[in-house]
C-alpha atoms as a PDB file:
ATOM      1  CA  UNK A   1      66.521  56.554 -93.571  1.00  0.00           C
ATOM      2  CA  UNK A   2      68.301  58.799 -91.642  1.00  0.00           C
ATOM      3  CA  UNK A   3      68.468  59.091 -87.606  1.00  0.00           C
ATOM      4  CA  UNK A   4      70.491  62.209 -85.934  1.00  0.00           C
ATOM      5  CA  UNK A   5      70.528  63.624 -82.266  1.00  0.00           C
ATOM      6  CA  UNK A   6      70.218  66.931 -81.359  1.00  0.00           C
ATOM      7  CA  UNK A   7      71.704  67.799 -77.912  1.00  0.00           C
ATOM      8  CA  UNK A   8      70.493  71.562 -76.931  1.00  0.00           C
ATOM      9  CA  UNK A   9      70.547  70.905 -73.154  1.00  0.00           C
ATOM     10  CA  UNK A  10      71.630  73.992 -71.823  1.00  0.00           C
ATOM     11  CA  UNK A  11      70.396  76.381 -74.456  1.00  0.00           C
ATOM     12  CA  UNK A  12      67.460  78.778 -74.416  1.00  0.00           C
ATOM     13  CA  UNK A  13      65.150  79.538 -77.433  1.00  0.00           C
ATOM     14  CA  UNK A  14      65.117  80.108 -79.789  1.00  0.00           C
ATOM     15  CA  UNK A  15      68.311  78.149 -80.180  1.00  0.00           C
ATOM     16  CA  UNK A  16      67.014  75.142 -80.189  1.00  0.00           C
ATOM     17  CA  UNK A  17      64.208  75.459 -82.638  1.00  0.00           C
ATOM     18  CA  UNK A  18      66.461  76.842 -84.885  1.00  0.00           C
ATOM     19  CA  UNK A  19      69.040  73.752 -83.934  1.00  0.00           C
ATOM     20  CA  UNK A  20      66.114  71.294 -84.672  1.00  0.00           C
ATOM     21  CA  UNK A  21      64.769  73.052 -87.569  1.00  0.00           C
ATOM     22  CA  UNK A  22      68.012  72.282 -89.347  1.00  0.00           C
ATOM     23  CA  UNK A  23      68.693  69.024 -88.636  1.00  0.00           C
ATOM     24  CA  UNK A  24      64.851  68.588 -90.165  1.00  0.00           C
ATOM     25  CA  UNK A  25      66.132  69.993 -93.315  1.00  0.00           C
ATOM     26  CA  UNK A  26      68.880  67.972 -93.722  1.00  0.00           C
ATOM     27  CA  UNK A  27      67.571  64.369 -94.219  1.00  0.00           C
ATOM     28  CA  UNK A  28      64.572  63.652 -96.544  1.00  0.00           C
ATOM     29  CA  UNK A  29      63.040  61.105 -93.830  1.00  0.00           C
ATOM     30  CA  UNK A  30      64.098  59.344 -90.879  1.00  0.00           C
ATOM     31  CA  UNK A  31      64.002  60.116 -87.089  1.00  0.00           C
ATOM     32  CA  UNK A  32      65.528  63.030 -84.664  1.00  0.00           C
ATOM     33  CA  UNK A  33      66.432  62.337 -81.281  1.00  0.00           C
ATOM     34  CA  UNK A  34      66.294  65.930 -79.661  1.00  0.00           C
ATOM     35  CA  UNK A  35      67.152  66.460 -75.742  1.00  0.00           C
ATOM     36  CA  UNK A  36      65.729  69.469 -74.192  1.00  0.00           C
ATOM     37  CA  UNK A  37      65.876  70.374 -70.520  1.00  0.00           C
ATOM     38  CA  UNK A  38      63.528  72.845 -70.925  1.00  0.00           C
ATOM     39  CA  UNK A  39      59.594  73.631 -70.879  1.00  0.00           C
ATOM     40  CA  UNK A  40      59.643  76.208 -73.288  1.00  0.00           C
ATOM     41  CA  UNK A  41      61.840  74.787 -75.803  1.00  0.00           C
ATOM     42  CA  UNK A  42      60.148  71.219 -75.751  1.00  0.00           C
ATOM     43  CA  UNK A  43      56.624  73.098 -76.523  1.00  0.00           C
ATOM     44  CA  UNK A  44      58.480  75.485 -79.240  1.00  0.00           C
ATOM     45  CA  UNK A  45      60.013  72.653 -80.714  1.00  0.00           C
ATOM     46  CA  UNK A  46      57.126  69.949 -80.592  1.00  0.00           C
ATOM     47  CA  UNK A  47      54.813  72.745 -82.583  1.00  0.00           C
ATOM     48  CA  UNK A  48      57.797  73.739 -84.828  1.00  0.00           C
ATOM     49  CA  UNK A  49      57.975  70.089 -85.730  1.00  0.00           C
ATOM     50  CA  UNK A  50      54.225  69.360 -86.268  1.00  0.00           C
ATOM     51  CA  UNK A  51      54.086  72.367 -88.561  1.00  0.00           C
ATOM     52  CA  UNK A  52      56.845  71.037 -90.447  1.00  0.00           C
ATOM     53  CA  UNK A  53      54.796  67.651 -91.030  1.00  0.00           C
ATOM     54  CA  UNK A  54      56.433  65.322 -88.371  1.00  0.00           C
ATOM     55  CA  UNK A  55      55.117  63.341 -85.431  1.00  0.00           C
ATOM     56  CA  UNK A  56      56.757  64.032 -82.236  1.00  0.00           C
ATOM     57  CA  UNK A  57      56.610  61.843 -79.141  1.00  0.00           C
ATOM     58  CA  UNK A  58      57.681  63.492 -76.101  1.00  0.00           C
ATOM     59  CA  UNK A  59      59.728  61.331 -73.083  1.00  0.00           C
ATOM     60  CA  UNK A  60      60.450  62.125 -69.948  1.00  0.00           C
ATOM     61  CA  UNK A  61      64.477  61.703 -69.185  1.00  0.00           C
ATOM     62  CA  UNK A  62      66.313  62.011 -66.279  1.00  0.00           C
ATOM     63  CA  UNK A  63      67.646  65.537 -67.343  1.00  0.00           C
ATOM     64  CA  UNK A  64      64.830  67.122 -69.064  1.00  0.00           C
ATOM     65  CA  UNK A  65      62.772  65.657 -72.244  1.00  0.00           C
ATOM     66  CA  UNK A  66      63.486  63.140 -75.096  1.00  0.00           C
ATOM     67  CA  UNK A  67      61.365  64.333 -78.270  1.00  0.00           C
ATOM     68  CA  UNK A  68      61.541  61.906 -81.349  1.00  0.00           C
ATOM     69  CA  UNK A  69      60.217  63.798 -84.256  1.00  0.00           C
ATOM     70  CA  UNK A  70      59.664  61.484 -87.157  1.00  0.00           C
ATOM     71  CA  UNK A  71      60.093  63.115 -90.600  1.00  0.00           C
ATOM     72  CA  UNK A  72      58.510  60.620 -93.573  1.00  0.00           C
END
């Protein structure tokens, strides 16, 4: 099982649904830590994810948001 982080603090989409969309691709199953300072990106990614067939659990974090998208 593989786990990766994804930092796209900083970045505006659609950078980092296209950031998250490849780290998705590259493992078979595991987890994705993904930090996102932004509204818009946390909603583009969360639904980007969920179409994909992952859960996603969002967490609030001192800078922004904390989404773990679970691929199985």
């Amino acid at each position: 099982m593989a786990n990766k982080e994804v930092d796209t603090r900083g970045r505006s989409c659609p950078e980092p649904v296209i950031m998250t969309k490849q780290a998705i691709q590259e493992i078979s199953e595991g987890e994705i830590t993904v930090l996102i300072n932004e509204e818009v990106a946390k909603e583009n990614v969360s639904r980007m994810a969920r179409n994909s067939g992952c859960s996603v659990e969002v967490e609030d974090s001192e800078d922004g948001y904390r989404l773990l998208i679970t691929k199985r």
